[in-house]
Each structure stands twice: as structure tokens, then as C-alpha cells.
C-alpha atoms as a PDB file:
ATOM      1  CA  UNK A   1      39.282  53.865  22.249  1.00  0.00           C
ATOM      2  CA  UNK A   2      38.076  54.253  18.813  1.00  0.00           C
ATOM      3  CA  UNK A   3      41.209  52.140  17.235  1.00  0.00           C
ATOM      4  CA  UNK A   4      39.586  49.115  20.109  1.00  0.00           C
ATOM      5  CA  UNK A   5      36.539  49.628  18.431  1.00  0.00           C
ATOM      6  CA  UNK A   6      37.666  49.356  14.988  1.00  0.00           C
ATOM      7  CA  UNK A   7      39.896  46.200  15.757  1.00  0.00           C
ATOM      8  CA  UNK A   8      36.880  44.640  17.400  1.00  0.00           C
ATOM      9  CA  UNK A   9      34.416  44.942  14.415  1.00  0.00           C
ATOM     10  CA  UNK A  10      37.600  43.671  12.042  1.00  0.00           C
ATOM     11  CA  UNK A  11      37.924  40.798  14.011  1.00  0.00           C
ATOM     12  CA  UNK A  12      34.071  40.173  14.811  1.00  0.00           C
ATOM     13  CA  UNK A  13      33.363  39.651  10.868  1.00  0.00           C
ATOM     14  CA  UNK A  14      36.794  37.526  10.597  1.00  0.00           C
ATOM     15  CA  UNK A  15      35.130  35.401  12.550  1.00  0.00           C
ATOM     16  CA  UNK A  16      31.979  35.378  11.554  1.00  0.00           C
ATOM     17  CA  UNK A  17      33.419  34.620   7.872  1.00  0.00           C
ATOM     18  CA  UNK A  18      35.633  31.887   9.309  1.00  0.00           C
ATOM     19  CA  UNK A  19      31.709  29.880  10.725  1.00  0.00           C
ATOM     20  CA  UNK A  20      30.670  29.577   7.414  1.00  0.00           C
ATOM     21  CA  UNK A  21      33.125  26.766   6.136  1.00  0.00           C
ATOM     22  CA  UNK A  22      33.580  26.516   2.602  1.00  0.00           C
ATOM     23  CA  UNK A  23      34.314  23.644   0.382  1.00  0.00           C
ATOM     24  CA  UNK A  24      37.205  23.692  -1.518  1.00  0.00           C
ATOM     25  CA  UNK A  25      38.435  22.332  -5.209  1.00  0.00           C
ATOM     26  CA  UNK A  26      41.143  19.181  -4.051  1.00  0.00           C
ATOM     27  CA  UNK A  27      39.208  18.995  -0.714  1.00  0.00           C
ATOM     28  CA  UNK A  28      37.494  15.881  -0.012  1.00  0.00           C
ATOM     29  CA  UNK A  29      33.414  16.977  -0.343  1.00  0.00           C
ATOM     30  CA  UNK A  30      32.056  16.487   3.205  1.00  0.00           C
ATOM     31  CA  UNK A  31      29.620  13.896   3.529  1.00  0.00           C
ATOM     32  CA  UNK A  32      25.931  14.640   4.157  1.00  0.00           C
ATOM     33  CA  UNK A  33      23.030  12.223   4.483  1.00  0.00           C
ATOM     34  CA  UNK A  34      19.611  12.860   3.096  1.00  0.00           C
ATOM     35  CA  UNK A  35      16.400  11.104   2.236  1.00  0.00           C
ATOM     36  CA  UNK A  36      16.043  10.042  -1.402  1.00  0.00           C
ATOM     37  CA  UNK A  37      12.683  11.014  -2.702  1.00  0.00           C
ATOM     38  CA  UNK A  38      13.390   9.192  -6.081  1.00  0.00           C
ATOM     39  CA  UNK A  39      13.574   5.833  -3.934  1.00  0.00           C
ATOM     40  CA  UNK A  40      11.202   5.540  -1.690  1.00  0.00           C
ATOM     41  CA  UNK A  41      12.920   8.299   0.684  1.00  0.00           C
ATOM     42  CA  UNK A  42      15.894   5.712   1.206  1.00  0.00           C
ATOM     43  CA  UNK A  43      18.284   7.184   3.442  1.00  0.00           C
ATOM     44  CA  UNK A  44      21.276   7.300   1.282  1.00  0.00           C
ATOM     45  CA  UNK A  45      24.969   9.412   1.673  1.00  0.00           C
ATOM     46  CA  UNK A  46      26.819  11.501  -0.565  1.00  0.00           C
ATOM     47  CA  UNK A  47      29.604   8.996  -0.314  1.00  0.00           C
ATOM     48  CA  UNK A  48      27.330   6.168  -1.355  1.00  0.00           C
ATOM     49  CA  UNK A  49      28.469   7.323  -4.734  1.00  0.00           C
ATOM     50  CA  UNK A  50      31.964   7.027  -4.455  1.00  0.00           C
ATOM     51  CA  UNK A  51      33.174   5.767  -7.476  1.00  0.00           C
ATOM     52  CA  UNK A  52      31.743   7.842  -9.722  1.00  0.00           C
ATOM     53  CA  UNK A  53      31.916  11.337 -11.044  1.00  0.00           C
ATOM     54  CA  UNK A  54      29.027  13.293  -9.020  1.00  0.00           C
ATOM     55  CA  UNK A  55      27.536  16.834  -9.943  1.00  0.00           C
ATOM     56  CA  UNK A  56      26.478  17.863  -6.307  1.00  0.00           C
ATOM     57  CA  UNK A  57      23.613  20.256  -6.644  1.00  0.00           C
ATOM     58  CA  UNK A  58      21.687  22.567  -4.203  1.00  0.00           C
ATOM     59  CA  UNK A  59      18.285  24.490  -5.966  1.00  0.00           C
ATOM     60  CA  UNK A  60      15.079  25.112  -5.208  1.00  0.00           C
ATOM     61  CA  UNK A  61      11.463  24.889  -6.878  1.00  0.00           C
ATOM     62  CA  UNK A  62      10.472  28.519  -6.459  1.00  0.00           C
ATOM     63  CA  UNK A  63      14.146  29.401  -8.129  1.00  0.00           C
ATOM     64  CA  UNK A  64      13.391  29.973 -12.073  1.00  0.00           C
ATOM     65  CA  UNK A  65      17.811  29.521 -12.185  1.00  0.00           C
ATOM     66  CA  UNK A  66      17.748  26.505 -10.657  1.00  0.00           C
ATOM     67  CA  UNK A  67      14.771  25.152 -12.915  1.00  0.00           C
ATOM     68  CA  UNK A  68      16.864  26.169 -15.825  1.00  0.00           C
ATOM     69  CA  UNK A  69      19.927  24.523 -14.311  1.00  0.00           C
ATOM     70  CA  UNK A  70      17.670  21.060 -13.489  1.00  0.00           C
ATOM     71  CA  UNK A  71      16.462  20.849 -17.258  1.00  0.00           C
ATOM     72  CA  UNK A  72      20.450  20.972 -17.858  1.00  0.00           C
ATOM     73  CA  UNK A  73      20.940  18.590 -15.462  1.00  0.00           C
ATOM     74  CA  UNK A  74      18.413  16.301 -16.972  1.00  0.00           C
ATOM     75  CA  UNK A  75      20.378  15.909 -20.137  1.00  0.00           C
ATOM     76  CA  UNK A  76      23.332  15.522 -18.702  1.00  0.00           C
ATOM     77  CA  UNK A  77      21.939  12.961 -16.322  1.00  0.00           C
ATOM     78  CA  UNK A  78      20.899  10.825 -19.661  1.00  0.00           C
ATOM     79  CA  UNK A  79      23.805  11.513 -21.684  1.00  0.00           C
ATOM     80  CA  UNK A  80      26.231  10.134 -19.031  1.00  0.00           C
ATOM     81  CA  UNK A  81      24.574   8.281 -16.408  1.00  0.00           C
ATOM     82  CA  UNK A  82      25.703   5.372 -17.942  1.00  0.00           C
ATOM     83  CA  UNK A  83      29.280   5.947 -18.513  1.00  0.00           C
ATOM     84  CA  UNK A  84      29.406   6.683 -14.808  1.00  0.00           C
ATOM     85  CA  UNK A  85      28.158  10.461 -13.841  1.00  0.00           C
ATOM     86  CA  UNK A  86      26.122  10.882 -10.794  1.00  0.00           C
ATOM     87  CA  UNK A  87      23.821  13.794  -9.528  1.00  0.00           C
ATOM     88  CA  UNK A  88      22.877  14.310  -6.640  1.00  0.00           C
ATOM     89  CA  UNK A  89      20.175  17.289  -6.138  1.00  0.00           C
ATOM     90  CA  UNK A  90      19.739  18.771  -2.375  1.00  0.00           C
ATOM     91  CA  UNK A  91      16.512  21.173  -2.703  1.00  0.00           C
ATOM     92  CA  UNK A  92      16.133  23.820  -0.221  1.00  0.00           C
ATOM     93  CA  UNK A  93      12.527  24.086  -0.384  1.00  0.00           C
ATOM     94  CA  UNK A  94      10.191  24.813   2.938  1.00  0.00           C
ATOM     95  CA  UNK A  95       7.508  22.816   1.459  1.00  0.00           C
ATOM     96  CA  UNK A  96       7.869  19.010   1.008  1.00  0.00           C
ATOM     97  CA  UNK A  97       5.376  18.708  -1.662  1.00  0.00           C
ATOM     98  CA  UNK A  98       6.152  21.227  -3.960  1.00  0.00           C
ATOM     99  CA  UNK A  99       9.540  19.991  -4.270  1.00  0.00           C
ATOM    100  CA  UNK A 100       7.989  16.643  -4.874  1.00  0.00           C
ATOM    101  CA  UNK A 101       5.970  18.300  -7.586  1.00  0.00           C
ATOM    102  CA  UNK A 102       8.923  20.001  -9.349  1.00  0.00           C
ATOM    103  CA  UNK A 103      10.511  16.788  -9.407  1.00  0.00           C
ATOM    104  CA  UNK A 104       8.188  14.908 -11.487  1.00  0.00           C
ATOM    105  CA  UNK A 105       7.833  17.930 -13.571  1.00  0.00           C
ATOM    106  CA  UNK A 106      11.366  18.309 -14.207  1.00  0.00           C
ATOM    107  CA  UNK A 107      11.581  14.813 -14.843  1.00  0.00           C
ATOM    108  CA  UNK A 108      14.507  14.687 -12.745  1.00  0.00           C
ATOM    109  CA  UNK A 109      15.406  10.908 -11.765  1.00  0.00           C
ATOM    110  CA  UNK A 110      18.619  11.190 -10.047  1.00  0.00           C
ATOM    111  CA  UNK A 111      19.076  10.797  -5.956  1.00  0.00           C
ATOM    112  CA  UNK A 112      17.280  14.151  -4.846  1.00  0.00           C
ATOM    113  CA  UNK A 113      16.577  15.271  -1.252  1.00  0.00           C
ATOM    114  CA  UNK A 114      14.936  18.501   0.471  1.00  0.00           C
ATOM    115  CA  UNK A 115      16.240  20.142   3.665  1.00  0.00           C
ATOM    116  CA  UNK A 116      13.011  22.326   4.822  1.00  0.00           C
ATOM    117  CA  UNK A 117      15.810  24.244   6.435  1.00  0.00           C
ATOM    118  CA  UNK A 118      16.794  26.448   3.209  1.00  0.00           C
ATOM    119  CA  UNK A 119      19.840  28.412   3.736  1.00  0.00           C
ATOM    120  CA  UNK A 120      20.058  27.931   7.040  1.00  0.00           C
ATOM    121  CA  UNK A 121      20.282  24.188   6.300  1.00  0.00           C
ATOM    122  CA  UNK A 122      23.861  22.707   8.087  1.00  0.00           C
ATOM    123  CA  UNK A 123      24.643  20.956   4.518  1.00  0.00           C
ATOM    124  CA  UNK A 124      24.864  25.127   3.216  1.00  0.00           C
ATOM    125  CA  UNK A 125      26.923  25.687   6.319  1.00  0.00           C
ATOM    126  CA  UNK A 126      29.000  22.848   5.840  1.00  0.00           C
ATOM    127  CA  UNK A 127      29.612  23.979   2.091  1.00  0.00           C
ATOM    128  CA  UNK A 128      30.042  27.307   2.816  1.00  0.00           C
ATOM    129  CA  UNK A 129      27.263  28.339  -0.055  1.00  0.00           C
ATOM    130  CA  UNK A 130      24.990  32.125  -0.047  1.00  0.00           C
ATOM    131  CA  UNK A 131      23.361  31.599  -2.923  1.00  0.00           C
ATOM    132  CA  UNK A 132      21.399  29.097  -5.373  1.00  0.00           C
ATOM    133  CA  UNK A 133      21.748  27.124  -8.138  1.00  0.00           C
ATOM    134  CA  UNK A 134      25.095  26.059  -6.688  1.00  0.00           C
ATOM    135  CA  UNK A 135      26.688  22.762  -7.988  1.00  0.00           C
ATOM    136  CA  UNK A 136      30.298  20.615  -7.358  1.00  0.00           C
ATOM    137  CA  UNK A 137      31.803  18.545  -9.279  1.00  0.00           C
ATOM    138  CA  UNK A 138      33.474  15.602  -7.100  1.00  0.00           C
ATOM    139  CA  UNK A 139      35.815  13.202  -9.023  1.00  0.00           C
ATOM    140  CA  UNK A 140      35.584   9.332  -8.315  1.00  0.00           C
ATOM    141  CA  UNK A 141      37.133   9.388  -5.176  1.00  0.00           C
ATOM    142  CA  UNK A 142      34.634  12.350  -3.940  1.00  0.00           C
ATOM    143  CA  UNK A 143      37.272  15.050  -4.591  1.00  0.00           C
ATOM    144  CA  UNK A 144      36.087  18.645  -5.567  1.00  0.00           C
ATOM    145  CA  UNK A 145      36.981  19.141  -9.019  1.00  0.00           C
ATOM    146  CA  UNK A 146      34.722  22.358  -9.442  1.00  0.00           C
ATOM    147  CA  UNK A 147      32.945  24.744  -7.685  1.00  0.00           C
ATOM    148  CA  UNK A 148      30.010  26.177  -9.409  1.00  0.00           C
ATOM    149  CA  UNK A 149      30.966  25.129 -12.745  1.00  0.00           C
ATOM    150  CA  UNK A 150      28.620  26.164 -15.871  1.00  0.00           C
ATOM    151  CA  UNK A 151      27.218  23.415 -17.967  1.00  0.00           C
ATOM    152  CA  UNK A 152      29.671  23.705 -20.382  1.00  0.00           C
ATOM    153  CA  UNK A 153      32.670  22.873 -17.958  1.00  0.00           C
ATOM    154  CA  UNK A 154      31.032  20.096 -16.567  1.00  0.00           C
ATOM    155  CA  UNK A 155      30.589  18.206 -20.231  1.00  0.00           C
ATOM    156  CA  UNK A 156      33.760  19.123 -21.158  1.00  0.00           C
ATOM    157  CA  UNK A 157      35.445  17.983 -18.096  1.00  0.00           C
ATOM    158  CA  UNK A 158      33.166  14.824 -18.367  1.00  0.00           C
ATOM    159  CA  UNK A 159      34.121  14.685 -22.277  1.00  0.00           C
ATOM    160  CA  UNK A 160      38.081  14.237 -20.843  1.00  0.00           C
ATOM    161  CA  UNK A 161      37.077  12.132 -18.180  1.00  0.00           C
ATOM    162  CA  UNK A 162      34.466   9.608 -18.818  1.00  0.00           C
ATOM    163  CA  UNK A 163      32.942   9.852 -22.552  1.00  0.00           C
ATOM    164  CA  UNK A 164      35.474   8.070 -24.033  1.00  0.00           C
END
């Protein structure tokens, strides 16, 4: 009886581990669609920027990580924009307009969108993330490249890849 019990609890948080999918590096990054708050809440895709390298970020206003990881973001954003890096910034903020405020204060300028959902959002589900600031790095063809990379792998990886 007891050995039933233990084998049930093993295989009750298998599974429970095994609903939470999680995004890979050389797995294709599953799409998602969101509303674009830096153009005129556009309904855009994640593979509407296929093509180029994309940092795929997921933060929040009320996260002082995430705020550092934005300002980051920012200068990469300006830096390499032009050479061909995308961002794409998913905030996981309950209130609309306080992610619109931290927006304009952050001067961020890339695609952004905000699932009200927070961690219980299906695009966290989907990518298989538990915490926040949490960021991919998807090659041209939308290929994971990194998971949760520092900002010091991402410029050098972008050094290698598109500064040249």
C-alpha cells in the first residue's frame, strides 16, 4: 500500500512537470500573438520577425530586475537595431496602464505587449518559464539560440553574428 502511494505522488509531479512545456535552445520558438502597444496596439506575431535576430523578453513594471534588464535592453535595442536585432518585450503586468507608463519611462521602443494574465499567461506555459526577467535569443530563422542569456552573451553572440 504505501509503495502505491509513493509511486502515485512520483508519477503525479512527473506529470505535472511534463504540462509546463519548456522551450528549448535548437527548438523552433513557438509563435505567440500579442498587441503592440508601441504601434497603435497592432496585432503583430513573434514570427513577424523572422529574419532577424530577436531577444524575446518577458518582465514586468513592478519587477526592479526586469527594469534593470529593460534599460539593458534599451541600449542594445539602439546599438543593433539597425544591423538587424529585434526585441520583442511580453510584460506580465495586471494593470494595462502602468505597463504603458513604464514603457514611456523606460523609453523602450521595440514591439512590446502585456498579458494581464501574469504567470498564468499561456505564452509562460507555452515557454515553460517560473520566473521573471526571462529572455531568448532566436536566430534569423526563429531558432532558440539562448535561454536566459545575460547581457553580455547576447552582445557577444550579436558581436559574431551581426556587428560586422
Amino acid at each position: 500500500m504505501r509503495i502505491n502511494y509513493i509511486l502515485f505522488i512520483v508519477v503525479f509531479f512527473a506529470l505535472a512537470n511534463l504540462s509546463q512545456a519548456q522551450v528549448s535552445v535548437g527548438q523552433i520558438a513557438p509563435d505567440f500573438s500579442f498587441k503592440d502597444a508601441n504601434n497603435k496596439n497592432q496585432e503583430t506575431k513573434l514570427s513577424n520577425f523572422r529574419g532577424k535576430i530577436t531577444i524575446v523578453q518577458f518582465w514586468a513594471s513592478w519587477s526592479l530586475p526586469c527594469r534593470r534588464v529593460n534599460a539593458e535592453q534599451v541600449k542594445l535595442y539602439k546599438k543593433y537595431n539597425k544591423k538587424g536585432l529585434e526585441i520583442v518585450a511580453m510584460s506580465l503586468d495586471k494593470k494595462e496602464e502602468r505597463f504603458k507608463e513604464t514603457i514611456k519611462k523606460d523609453g523602450i521602443k521595440y514591439p512590446c505587449g502585456n498579458d494581464i494574465l501574469e504567470m498564468e499567461s499561456t505564452i509562460v506555459s507555452l515557454y515553460g518559464m517560473k520566473e521573471i526577467p526571462y529572455r531568448f535569443l532566436l536566430d534569423a530563422t526563429g531558432k532558440v539560440v539562448l535561454r536566459d542569456p545575460d547581457d553580455a552573451t547576447i552582445e557577444d553572440y550579436l558581436n559574431k553574428t551581426i556587428a560586422k
